[in-house]
PDB file of N, CA and C in Angstrom:
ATOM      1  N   UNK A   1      10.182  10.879   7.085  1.00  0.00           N
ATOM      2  CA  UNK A   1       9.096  10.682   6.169  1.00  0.00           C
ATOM      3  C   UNK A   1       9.617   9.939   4.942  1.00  0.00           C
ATOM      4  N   UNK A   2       9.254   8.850   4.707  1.00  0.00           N
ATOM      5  CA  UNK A   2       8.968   7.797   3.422  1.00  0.00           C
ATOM      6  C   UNK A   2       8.061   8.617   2.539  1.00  0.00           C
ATOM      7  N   UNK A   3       8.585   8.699   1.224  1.00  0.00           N
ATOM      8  CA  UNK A   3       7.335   8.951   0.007  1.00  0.00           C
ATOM      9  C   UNK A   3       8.028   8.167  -1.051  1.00  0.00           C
ATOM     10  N   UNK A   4       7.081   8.059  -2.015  1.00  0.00           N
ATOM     11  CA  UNK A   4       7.504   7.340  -3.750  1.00  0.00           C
ATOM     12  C   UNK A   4       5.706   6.881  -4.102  1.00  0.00           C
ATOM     13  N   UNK A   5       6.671   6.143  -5.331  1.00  0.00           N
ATOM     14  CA  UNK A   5       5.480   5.483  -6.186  1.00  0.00           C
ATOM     15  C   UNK A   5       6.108   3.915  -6.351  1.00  0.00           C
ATOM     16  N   UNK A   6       4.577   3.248  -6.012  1.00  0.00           N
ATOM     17  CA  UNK A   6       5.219   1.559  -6.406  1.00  0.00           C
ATOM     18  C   UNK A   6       4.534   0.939  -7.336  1.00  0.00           C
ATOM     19  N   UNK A   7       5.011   0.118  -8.208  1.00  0.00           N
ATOM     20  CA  UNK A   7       4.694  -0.017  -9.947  1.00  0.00           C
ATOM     21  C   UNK A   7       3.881  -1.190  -8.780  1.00  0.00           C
ATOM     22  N   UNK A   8       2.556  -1.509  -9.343  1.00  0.00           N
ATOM     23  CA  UNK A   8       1.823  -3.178  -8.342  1.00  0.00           C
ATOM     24  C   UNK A   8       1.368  -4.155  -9.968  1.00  0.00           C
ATOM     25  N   UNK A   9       1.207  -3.197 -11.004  1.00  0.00           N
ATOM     26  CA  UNK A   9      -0.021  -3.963 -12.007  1.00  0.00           C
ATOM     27  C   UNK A   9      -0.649  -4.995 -11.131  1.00  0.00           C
ATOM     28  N   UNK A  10      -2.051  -4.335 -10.415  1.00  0.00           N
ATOM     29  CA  UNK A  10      -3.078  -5.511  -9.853  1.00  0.00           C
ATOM     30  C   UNK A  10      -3.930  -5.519 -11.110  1.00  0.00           C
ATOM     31  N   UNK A  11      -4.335  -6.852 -11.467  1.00  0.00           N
ATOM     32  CA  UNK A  11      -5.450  -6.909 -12.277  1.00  0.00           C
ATOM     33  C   UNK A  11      -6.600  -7.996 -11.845  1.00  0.00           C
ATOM     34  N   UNK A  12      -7.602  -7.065 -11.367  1.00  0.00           N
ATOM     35  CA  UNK A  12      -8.907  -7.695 -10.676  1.00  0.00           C
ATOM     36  C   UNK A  12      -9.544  -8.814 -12.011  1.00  0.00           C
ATOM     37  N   UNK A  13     -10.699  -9.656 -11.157  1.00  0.00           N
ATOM     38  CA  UNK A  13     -11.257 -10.753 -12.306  1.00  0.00           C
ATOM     39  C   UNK A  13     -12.463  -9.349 -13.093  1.00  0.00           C
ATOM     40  N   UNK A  14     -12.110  -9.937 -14.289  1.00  0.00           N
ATOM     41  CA  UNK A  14     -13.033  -8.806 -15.003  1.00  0.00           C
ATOM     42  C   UNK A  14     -14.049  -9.233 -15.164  1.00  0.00           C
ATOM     43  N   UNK A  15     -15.078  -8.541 -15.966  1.00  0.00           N
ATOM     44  CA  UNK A  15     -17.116  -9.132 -15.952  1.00  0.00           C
ATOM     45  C   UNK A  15     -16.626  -9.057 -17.438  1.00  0.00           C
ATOM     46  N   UNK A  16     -17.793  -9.335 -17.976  1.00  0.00           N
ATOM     47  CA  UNK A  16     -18.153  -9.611 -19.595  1.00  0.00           C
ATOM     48  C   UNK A  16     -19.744  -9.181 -19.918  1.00  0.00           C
ATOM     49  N   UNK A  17     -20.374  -8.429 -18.897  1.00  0.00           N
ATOM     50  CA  UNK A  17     -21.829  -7.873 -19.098  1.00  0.00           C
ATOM     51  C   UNK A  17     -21.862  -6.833 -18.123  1.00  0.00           C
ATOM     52  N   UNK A  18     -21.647  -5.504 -18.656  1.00  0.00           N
ATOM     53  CA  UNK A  18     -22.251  -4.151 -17.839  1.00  0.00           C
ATOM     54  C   UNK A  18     -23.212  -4.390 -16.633  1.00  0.00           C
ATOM     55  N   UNK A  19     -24.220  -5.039 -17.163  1.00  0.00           N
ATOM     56  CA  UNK A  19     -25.692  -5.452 -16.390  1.00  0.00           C
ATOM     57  C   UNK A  19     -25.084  -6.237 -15.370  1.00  0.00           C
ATOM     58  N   UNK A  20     -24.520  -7.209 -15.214  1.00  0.00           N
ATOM     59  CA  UNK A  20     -24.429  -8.394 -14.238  1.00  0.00           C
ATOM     60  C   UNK A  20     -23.970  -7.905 -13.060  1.00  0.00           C
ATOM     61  N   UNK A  21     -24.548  -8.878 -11.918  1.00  0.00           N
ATOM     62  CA  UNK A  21     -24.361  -8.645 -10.760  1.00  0.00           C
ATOM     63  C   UNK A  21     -23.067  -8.767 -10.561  1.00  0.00           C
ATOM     64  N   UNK A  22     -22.056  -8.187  -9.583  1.00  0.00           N
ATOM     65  CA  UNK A  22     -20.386  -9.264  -9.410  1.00  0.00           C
ATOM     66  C   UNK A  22     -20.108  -9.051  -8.266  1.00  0.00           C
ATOM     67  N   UNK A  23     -19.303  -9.434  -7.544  1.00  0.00           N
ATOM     68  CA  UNK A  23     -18.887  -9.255  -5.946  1.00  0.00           C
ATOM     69  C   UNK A  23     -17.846  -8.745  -5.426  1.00  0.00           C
ATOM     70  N   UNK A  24     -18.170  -7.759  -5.105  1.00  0.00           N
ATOM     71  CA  UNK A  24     -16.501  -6.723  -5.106  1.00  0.00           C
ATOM     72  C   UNK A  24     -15.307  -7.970  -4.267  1.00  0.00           C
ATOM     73  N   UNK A  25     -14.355  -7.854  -5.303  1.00  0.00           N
ATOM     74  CA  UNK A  25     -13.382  -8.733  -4.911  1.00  0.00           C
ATOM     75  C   UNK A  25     -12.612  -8.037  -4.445  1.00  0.00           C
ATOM     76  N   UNK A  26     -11.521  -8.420  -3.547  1.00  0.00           N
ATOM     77  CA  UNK A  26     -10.667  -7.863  -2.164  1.00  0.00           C
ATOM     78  C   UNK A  26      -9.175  -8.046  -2.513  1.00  0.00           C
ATOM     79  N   UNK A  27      -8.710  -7.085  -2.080  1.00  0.00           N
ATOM     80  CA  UNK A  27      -6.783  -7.367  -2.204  1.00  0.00           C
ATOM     81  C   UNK A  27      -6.238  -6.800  -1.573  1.00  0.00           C
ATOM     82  N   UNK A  28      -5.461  -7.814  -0.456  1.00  0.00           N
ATOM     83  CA  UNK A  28      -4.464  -7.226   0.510  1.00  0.00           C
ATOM     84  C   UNK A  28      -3.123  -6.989   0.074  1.00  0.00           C
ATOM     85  N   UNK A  29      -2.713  -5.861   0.256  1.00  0.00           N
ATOM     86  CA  UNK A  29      -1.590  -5.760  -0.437  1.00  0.00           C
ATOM     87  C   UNK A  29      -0.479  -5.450   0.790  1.00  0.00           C
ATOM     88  N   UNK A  30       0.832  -6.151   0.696  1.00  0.00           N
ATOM     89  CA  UNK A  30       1.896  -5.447   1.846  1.00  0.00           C
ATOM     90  C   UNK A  30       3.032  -5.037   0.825  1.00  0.00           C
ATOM     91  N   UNK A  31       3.375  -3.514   1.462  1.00  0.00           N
ATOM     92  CA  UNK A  31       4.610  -3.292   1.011  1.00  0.00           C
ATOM     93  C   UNK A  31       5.336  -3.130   1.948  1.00  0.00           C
ATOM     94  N   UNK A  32       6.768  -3.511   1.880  1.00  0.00           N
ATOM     95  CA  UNK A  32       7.892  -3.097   2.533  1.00  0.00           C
ATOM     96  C   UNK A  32       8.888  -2.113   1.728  1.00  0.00           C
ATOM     97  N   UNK A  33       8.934  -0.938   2.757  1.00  0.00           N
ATOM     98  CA  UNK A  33       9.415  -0.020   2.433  1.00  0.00           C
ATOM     99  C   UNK A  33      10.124  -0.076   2.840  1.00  0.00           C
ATOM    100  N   UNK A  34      11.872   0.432   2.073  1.00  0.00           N
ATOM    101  CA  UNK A  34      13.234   0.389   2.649  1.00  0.00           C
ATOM    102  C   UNK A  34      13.782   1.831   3.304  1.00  0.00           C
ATOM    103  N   UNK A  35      14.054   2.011   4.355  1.00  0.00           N
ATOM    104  CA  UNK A  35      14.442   3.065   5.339  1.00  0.00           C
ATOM    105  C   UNK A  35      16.081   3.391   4.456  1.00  0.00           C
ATOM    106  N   UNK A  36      16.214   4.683   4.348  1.00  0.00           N
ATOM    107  CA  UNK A  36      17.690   4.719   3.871  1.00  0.00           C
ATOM    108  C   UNK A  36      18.503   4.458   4.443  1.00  0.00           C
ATOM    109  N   UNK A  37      19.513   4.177   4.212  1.00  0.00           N
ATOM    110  CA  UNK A  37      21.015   3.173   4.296  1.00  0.00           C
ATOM    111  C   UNK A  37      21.610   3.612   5.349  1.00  0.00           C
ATOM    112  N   UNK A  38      21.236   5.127   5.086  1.00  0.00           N
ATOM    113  CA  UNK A  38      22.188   5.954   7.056  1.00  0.00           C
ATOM    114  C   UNK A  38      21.056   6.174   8.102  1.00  0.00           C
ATOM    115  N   UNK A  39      20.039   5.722   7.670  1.00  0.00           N
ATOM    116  CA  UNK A  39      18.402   6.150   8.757  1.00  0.00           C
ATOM    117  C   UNK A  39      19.389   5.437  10.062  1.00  0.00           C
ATOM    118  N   UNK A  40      19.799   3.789  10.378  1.00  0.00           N
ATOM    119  CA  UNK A  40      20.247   2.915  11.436  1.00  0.00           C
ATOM    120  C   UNK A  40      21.767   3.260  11.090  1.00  0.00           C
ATOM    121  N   UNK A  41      22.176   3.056  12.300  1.00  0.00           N
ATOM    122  CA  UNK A  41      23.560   2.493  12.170  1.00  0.00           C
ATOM    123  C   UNK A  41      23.888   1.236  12.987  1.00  0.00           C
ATOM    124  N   UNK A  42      24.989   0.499  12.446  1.00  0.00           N
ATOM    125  CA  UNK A  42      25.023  -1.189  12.787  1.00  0.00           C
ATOM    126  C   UNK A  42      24.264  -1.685  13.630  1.00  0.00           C
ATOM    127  N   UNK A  43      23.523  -2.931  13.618  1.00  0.00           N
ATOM    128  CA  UNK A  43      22.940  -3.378  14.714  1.00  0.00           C
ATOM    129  C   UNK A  43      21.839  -2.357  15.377  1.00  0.00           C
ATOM    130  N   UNK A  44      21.336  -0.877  15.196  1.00  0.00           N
ATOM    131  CA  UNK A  44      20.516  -0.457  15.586  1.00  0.00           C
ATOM    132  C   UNK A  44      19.238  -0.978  15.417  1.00  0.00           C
ATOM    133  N   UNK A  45      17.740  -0.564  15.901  1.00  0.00           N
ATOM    134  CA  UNK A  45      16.735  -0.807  15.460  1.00  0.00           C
ATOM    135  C   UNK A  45      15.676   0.697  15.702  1.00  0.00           C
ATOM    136  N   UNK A  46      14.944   0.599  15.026  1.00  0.00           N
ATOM    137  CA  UNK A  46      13.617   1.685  15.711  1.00  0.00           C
ATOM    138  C   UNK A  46      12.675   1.329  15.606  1.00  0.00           C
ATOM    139  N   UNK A  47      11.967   1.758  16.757  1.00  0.00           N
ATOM    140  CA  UNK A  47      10.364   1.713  17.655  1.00  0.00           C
ATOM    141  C   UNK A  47       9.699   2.645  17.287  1.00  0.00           C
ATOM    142  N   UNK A  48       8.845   2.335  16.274  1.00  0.00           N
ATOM    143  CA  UNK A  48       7.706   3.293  15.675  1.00  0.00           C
ATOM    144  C   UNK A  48       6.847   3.166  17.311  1.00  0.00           C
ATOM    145  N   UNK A  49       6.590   5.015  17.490  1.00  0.00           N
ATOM    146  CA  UNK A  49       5.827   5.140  18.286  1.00  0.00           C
ATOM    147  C   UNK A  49       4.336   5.614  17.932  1.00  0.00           C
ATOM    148  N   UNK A  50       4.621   6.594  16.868  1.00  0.00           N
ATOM    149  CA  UNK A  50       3.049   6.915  16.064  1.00  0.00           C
ATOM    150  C   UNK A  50       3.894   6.906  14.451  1.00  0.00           C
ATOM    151  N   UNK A  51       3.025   6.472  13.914  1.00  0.00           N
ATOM    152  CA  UNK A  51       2.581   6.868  11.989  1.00  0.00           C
ATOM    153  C   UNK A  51       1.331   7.250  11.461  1.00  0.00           C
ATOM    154  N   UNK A  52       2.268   8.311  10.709  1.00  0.00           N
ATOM    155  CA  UNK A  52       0.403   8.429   9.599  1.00  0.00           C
ATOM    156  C   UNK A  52       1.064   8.322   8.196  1.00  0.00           C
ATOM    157  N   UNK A  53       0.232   6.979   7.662  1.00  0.00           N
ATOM    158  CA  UNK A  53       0.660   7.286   6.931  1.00  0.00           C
ATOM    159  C   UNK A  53      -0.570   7.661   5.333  1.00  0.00           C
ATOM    160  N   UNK A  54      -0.481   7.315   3.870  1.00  0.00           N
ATOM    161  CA  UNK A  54      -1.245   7.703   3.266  1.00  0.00           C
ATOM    162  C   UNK A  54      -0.681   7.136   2.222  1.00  0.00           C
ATOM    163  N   UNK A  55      -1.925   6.560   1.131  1.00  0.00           N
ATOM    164  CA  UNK A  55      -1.887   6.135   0.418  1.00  0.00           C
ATOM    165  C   UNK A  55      -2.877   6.663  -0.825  1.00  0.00           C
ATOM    166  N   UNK A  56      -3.121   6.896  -2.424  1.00  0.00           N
ATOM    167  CA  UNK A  56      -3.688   7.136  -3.116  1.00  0.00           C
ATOM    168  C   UNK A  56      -3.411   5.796  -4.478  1.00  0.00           C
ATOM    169  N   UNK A  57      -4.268   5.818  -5.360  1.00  0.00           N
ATOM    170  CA  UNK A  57      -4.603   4.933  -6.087  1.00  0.00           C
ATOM    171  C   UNK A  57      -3.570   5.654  -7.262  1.00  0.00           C
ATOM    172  N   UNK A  58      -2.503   5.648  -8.302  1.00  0.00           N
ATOM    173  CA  UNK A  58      -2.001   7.004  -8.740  1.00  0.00           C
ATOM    174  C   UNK A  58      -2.378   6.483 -10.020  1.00  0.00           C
ATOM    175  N   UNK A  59      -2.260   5.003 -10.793  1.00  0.00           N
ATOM    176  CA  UNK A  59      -3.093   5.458 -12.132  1.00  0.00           C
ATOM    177  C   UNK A  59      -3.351   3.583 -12.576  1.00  0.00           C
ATOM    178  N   UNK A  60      -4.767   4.043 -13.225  1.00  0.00           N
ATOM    179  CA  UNK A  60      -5.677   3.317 -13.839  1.00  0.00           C
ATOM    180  C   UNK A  60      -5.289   2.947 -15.467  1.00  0.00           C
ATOM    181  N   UNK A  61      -6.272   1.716 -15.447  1.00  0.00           N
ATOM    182  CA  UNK A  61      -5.594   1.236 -17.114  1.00  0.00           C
ATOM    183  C   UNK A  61      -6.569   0.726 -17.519  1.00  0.00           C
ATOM    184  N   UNK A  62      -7.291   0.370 -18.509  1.00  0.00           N
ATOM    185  CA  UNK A  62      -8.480  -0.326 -19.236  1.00  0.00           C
ATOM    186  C   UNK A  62      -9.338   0.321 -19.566  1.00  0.00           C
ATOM    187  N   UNK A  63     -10.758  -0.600 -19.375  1.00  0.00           N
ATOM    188  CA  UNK A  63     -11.908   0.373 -20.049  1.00  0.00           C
ATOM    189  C   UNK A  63     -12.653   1.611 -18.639  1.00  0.00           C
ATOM    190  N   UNK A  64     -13.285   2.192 -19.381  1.00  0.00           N
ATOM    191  CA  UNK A  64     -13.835   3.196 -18.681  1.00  0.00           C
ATOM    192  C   UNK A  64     -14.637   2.847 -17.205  1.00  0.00           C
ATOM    193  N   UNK A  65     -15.044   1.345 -17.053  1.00  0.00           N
ATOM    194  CA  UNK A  65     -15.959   1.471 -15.375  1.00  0.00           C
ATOM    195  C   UNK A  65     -14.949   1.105 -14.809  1.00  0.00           C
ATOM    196  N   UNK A  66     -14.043   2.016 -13.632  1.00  0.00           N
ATOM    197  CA  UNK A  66     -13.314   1.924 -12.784  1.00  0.00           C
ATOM    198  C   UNK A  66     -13.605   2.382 -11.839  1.00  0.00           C
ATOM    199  N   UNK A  67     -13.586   0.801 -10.990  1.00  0.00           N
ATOM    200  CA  UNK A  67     -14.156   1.011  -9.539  1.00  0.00           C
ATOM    201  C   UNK A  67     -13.285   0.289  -8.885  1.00  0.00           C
ATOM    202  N   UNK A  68     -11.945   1.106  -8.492  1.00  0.00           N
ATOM    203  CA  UNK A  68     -11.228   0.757  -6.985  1.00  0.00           C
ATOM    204  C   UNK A  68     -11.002   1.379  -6.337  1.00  0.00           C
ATOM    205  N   UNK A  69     -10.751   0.956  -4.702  1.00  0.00           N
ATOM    206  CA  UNK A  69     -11.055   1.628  -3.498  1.00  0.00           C
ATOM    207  C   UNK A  69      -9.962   1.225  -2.858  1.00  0.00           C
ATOM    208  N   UNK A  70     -10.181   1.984  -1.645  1.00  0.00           N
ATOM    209  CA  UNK A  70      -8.972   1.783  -0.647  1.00  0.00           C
ATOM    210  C   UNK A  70      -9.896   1.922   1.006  1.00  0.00           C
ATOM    211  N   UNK A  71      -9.922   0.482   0.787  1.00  0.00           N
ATOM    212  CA  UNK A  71     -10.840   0.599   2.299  1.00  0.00           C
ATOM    213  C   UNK A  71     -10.019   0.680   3.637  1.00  0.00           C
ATOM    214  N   UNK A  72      -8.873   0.702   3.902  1.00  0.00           N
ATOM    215  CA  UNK A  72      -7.864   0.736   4.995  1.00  0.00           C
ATOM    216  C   UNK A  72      -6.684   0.464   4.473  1.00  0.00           C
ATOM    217  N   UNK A  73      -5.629   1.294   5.702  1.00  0.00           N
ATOM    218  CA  UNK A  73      -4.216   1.213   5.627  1.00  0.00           C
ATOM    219  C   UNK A  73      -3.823   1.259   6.372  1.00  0.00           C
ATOM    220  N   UNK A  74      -2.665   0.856   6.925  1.00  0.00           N
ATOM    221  CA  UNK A  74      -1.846   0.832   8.328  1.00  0.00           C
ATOM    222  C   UNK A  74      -0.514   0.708   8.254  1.00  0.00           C
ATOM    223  N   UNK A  75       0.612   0.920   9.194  1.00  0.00           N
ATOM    224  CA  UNK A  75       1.911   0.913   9.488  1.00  0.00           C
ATOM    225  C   UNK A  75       1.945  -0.710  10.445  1.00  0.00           C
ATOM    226  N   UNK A  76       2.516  -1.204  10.425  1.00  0.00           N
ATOM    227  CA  UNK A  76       2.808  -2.020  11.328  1.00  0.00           C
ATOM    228  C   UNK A  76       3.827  -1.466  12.296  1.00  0.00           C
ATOM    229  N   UNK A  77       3.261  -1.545  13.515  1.00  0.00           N
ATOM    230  CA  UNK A  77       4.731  -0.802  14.523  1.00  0.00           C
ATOM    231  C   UNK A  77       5.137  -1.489  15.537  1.00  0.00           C
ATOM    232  N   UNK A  78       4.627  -2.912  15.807  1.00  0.00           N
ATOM    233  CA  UNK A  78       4.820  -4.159  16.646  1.00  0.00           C
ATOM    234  C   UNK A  78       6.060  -4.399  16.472  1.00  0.00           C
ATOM    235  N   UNK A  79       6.904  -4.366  15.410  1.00  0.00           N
ATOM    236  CA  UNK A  79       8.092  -5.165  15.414  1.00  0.00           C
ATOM    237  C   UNK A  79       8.972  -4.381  15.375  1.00  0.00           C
ATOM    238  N   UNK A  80      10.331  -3.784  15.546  1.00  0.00           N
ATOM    239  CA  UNK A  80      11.139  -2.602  15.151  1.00  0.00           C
ATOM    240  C   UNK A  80      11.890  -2.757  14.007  1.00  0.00           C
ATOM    241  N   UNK A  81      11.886  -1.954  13.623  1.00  0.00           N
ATOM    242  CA  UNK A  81      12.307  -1.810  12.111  1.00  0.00           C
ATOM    243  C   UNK A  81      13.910  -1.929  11.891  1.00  0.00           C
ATOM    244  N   UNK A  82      14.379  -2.901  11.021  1.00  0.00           N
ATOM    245  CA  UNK A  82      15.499  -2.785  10.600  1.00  0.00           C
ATOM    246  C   UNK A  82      16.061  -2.388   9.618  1.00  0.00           C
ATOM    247  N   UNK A  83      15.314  -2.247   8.622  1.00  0.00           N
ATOM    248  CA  UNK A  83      15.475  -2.300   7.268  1.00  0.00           C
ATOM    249  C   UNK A  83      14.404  -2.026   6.228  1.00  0.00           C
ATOM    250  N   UNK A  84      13.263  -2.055   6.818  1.00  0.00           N
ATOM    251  CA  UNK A  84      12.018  -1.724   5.964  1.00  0.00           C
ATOM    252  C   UNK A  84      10.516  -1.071   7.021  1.00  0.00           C
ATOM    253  N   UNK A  85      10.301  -0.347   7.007  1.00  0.00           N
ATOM    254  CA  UNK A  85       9.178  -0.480   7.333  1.00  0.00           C
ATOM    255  C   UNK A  85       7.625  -1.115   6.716  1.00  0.00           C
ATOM    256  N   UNK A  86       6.818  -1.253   7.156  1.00  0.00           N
ATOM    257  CA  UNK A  86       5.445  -2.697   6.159  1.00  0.00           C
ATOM    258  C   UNK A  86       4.505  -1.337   6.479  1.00  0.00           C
ATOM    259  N   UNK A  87       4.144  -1.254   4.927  1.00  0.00           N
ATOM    260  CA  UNK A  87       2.765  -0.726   4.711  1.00  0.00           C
ATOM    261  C   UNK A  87       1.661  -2.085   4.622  1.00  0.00           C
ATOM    262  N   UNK A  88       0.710  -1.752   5.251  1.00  0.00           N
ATOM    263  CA  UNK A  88      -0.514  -2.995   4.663  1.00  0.00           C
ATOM    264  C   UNK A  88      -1.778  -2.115   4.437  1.00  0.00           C
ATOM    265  N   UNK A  89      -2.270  -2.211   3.231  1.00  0.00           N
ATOM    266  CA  UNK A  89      -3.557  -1.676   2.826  1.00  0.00           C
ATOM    267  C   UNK A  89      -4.480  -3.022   2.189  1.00  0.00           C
ATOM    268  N   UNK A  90      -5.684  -2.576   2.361  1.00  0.00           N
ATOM    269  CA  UNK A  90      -7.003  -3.704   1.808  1.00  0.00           C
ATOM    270  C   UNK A  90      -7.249  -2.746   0.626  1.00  0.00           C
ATOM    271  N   UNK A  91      -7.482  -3.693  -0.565  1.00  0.00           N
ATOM    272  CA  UNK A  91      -8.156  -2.527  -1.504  1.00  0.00           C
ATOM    273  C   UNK A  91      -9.336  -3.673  -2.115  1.00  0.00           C
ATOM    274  N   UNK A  92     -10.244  -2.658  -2.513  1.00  0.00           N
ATOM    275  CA  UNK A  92     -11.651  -3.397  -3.135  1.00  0.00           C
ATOM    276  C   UNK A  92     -11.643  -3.091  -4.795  1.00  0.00           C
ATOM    277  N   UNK A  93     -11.699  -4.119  -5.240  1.00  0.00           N
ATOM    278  CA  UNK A  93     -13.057  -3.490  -6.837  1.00  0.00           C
ATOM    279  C   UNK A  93     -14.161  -4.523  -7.496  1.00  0.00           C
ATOM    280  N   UNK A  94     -14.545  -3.626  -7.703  1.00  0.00           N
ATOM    281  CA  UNK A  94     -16.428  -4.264  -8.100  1.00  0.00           C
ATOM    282  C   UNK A  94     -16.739  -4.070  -9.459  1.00  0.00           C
ATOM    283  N   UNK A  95     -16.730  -4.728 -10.120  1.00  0.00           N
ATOM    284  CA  UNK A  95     -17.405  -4.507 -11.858  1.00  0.00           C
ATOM    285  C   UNK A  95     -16.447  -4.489 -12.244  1.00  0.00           C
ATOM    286  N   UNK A  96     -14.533  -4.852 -12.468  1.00  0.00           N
ATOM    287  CA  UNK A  96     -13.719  -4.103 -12.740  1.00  0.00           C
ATOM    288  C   UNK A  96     -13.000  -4.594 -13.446  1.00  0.00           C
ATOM    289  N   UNK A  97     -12.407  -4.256 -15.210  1.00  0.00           N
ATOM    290  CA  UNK A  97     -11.255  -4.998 -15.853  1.00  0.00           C
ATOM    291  C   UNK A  97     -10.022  -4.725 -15.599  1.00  0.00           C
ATOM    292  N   UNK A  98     -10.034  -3.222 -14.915  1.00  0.00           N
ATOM    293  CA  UNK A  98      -9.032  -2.392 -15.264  1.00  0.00           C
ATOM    294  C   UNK A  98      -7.562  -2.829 -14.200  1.00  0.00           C
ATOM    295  N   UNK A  99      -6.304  -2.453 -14.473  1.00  0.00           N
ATOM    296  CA  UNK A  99      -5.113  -2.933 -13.986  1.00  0.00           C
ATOM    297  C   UNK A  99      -5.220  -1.338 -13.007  1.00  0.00           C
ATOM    298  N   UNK A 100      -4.759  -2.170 -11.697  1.00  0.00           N
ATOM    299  CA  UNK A 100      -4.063  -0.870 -11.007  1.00  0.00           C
ATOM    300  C   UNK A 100      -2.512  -0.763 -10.992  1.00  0.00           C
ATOM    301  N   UNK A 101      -1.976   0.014 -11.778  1.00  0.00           N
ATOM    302  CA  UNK A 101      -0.775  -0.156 -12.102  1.00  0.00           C
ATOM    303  C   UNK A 101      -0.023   0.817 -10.722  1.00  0.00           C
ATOM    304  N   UNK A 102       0.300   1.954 -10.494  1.00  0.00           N
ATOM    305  CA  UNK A 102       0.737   2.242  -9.516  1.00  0.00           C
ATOM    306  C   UNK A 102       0.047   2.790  -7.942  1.00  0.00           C
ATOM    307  N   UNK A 103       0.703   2.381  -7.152  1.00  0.00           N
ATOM    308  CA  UNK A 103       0.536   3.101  -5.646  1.00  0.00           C
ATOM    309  C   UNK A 103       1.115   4.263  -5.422  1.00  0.00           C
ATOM    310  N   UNK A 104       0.930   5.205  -4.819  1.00  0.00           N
ATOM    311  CA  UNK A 104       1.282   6.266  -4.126  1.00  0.00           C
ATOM    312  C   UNK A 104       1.238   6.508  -2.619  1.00  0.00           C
ATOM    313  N   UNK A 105       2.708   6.949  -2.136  1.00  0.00           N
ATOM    314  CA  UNK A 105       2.473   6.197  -0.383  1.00  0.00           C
ATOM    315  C   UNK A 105       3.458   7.451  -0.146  1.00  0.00           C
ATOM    316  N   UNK A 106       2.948   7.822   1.451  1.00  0.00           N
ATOM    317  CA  UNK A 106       3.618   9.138   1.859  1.00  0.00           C
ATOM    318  C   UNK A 106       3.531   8.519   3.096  1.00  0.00           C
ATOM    319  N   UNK A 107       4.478   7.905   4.165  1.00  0.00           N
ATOM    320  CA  UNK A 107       4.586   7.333   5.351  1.00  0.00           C
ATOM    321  C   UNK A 107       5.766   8.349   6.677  1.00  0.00           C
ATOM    322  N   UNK A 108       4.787   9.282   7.491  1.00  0.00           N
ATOM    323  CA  UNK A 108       5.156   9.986   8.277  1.00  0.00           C
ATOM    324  C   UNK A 108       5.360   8.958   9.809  1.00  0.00           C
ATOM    325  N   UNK A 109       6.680   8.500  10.225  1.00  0.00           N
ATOM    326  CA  UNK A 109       6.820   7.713  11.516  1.00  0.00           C
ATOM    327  C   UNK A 109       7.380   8.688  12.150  1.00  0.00           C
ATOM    328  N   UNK A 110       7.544   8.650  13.799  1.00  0.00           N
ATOM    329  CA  UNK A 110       7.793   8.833  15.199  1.00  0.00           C
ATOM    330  C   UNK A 110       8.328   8.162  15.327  1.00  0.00           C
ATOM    331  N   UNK A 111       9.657   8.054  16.319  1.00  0.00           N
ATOM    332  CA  UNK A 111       9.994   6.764  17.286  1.00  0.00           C
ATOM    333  C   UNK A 111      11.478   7.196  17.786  1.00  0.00           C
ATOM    334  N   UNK A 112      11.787   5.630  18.347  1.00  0.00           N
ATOM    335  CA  UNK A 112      13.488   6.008  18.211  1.00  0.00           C
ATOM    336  C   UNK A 112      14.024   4.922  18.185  1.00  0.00           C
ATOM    337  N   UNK A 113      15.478   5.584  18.505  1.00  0.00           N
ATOM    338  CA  UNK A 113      16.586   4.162  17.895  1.00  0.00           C
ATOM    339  C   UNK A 113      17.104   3.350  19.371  1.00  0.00           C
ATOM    340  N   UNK A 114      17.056   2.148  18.976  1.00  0.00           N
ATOM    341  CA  UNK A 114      17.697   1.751  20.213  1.00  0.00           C
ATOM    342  C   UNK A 114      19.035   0.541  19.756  1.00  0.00           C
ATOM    343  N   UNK A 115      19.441  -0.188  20.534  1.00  0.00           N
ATOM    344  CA  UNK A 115      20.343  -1.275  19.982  1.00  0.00           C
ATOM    345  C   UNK A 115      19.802  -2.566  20.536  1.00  0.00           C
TER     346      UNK A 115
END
């Protein structure tokens, strides 16, 4: 199991009228997460067989209408891991000035090692 916090400062296009219509704008975000140093040994690799993993929004910055989301997340497990495993999440916000300054990620993998 992978856990931490990752500093992102996203800062969505902001509005300038409460009232106005705006279009929730979209952000794909990938992280690569680094497996510790003794997880492989030389030349090994691992085959994610299942992950769950999880993600939360951990803190907000600006004015008070904060609206971001987390519409999906996933592990990538197509490729075997050498050195990082790839988080990829979509995140949304709509009406929004505010900076998303950190992620919060708890990544539970399966698998094994091969050479």
């Amino acid at each position: 199991m992978l856990s931490g916090i990752v500093e992102v400062n996203l800062r969505a296009p902001g509005w300038s009228e409460e009232s106005a219509t705006s279009s929730t704008y979209q952000e794909d975000l990938t992280l690569d997460l680094s497996v510790p140093s003794d997880f492989l040994t030389a030349g090994q690799r691992f085959k994610i067989t299942q992950a769950v993993p999880y993600i939360g929004l951990n803190s907000l910055s600006g004015s008070a209408h904060t609206s971001w989301g987390v519409n999906n997340f996933s592990i990538e497990t197509e490729k075997p891991v050498t050195q990082s495993i790839r988080l990829q999440a979509k995140l949304d916000v709509s009406r929004s000035s505010e900076v998303l300054q950190r992620i919060a990620y708890q990544v539970t993998v399966l698998g094994m090692a091969s050479n």
